[in-house]
C-alpha atoms as a PDB file:
ATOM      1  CA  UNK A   1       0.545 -37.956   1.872  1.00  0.00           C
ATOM      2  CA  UNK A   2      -2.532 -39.742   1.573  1.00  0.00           C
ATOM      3  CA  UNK A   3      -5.555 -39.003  -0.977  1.00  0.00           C
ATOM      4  CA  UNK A   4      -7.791 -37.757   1.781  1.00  0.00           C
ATOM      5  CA  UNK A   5      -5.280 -35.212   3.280  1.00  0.00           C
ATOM      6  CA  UNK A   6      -3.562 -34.090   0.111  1.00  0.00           C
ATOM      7  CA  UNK A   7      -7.418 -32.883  -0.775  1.00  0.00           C
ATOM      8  CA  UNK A   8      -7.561 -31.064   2.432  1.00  0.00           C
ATOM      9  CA  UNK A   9      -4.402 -29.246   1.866  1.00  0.00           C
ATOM     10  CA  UNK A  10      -6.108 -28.048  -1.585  1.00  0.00           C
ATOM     11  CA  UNK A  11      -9.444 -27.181   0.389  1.00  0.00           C
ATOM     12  CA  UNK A  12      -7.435 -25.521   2.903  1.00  0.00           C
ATOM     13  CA  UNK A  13      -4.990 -23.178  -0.092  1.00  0.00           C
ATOM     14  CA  UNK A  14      -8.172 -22.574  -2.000  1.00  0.00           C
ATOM     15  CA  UNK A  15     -10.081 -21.445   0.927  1.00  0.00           C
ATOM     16  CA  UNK A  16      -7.778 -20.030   3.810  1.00  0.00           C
ATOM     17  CA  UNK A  17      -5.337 -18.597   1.299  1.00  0.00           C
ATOM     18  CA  UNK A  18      -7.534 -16.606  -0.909  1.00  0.00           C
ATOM     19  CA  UNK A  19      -6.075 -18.390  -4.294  1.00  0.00           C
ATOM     20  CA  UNK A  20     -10.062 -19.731  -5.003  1.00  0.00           C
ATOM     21  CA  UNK A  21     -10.100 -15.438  -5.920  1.00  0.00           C
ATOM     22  CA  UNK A  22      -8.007 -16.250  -8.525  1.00  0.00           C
ATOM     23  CA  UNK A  23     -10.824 -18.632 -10.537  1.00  0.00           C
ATOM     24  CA  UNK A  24     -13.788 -16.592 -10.056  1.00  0.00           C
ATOM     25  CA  UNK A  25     -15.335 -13.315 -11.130  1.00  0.00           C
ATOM     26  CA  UNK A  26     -13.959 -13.486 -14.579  1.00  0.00           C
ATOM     27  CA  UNK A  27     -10.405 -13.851 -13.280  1.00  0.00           C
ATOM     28  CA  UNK A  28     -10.511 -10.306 -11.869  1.00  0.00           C
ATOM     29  CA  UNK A  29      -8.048 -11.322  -8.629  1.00  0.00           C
ATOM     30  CA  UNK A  30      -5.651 -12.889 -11.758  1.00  0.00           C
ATOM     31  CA  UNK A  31      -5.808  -9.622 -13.816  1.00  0.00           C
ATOM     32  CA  UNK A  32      -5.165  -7.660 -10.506  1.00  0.00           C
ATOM     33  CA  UNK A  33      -2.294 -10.296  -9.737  1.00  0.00           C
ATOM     34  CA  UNK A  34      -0.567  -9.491 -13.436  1.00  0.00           C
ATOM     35  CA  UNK A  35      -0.932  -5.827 -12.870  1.00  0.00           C
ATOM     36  CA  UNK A  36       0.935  -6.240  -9.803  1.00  0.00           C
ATOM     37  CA  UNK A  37       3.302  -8.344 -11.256  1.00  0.00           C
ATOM     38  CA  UNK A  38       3.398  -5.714 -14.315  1.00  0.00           C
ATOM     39  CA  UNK A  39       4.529  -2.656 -11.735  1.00  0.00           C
ATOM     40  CA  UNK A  40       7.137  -4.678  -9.868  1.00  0.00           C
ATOM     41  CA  UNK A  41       8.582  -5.741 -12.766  1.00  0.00           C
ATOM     42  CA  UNK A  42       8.820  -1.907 -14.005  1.00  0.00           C
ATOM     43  CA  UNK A  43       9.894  -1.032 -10.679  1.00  0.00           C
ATOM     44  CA  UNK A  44      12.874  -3.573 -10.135  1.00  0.00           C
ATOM     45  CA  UNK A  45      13.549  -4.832 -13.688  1.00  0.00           C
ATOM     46  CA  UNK A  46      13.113  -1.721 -15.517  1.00  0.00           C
ATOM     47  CA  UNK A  47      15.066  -3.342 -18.708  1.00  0.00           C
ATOM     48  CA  UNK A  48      13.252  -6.716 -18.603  1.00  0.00           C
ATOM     49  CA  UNK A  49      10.622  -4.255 -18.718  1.00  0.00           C
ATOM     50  CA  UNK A  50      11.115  -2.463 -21.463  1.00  0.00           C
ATOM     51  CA  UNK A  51      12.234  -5.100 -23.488  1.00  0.00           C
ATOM     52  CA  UNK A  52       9.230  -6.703 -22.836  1.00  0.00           C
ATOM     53  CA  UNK A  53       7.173  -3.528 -24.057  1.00  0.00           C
ATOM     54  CA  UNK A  54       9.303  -3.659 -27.072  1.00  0.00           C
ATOM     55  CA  UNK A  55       8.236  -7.289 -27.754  1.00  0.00           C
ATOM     56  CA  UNK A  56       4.249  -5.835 -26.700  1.00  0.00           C
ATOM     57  CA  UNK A  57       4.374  -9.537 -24.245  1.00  0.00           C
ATOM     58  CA  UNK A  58       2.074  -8.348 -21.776  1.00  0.00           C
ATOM     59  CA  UNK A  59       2.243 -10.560 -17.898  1.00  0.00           C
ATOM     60  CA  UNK A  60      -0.785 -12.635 -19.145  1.00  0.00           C
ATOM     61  CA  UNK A  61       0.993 -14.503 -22.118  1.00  0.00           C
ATOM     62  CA  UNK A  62       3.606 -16.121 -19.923  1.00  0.00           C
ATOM     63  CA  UNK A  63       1.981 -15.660 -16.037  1.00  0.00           C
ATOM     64  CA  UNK A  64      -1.833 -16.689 -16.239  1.00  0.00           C
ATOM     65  CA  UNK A  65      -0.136 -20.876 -15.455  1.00  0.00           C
ATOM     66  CA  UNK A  66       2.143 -19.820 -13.035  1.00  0.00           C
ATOM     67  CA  UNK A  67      -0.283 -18.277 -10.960  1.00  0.00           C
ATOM     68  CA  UNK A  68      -3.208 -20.654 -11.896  1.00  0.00           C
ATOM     69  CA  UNK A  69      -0.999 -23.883 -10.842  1.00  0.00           C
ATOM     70  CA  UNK A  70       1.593 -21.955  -7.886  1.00  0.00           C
ATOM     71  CA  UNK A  71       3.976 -22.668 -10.055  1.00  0.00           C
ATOM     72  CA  UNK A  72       4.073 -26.404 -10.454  1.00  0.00           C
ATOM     73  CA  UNK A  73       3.625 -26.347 -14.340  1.00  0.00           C
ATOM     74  CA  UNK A  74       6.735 -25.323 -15.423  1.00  0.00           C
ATOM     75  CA  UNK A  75       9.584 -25.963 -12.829  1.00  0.00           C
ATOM     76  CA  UNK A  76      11.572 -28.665 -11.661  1.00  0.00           C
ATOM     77  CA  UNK A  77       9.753 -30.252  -8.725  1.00  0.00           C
ATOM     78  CA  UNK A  78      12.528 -29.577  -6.302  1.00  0.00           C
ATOM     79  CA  UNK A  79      12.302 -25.959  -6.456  1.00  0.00           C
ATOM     80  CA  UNK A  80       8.046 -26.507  -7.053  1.00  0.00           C
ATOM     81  CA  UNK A  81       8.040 -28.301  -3.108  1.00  0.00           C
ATOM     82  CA  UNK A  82      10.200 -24.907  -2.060  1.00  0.00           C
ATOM     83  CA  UNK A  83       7.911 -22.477  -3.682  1.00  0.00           C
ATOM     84  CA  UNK A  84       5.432 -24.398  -1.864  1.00  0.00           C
ATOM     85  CA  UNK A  85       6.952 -24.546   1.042  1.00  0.00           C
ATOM     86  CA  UNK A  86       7.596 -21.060   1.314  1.00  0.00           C
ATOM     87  CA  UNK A  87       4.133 -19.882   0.635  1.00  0.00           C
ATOM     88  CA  UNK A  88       2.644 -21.890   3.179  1.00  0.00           C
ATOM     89  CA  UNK A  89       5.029 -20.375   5.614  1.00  0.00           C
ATOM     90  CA  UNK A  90       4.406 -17.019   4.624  1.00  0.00           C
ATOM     91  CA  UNK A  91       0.690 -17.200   4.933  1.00  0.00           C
ATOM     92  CA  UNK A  92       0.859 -18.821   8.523  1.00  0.00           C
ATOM     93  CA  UNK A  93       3.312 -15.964   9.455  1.00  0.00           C
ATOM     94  CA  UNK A  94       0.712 -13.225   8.483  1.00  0.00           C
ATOM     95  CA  UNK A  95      -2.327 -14.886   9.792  1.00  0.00           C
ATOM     96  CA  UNK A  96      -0.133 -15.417  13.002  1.00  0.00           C
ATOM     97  CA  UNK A  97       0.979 -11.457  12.843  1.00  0.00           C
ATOM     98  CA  UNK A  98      -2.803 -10.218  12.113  1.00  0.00           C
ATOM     99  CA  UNK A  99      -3.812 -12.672  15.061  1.00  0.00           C
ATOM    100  CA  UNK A 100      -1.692 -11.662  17.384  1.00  0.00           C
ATOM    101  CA  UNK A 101      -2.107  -7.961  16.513  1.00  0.00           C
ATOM    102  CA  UNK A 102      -5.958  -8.558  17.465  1.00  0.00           C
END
C-alpha cells in the first residue's frame, strides 16, 4: 500500500476506532482495557488466573504493547495481518449494526 494511504488507514484506526483513547488521559482507556482483560481472564481462565496472582503479574507487565501496537510487536506477521484483519471487520460490522439500527 502506498505511504499516503497506509497513513490514512492509521488516521482512520486512531480516529474511527476509538484506539487514539488508548494514548490520552493518562492511559485511562488502557487501564480500563487491562481491567477488562483482568475479569475475562478470571472468568474463563480461572487457573491462568490464579497462577498469575500467585506470581503478583498484574495485565500491565505483559499487555500495555499488545494493546499499544494491536498486537504487531510480538507475533509472527502472518497471524499480526489476521488480527488485523479481523478487527477491521469487526468494527465495520458494529458501525454497520448501530447504523442500521438508527
Amino acid at each position: 500500500m502506498p505511504e499516503e494511504q497506509a497513513f490514512c488507514v492509521l488516521v482512520k484506526i486512531m480516529y474511527d476506532y476509538g484506539l487514539r483513547a488508548l494514548y490520552k488521559n493518562n492511559f485511562e482507556d488502557l487501564h480500563c482495557k487491562f481491567y477488562q482483560l483482568e475479569k475475562l481472564m478470571q472468568e474463563q481462565l480461572p487457573d491462568l488466573w490464579a497462577h498469575f496472582q500467585e506470581l503478583n503479574l498484574e495485565a500491565h507487565m505483559y499487555a500495555s504493547q499488545w494493546f499499544l501496537t494491536l498486537f504487531t510487536a510480538k507475533f509472527p506477521l502472518c497471524m499480526v495481518f489476521h488480527i488485523t484483519d479481523l478487527l477491521l471487520c469487526e468494527v465495520k460490522a458494529a458501525q454497520s449494526g448501530i447504523l442500521g439500527a438508527l
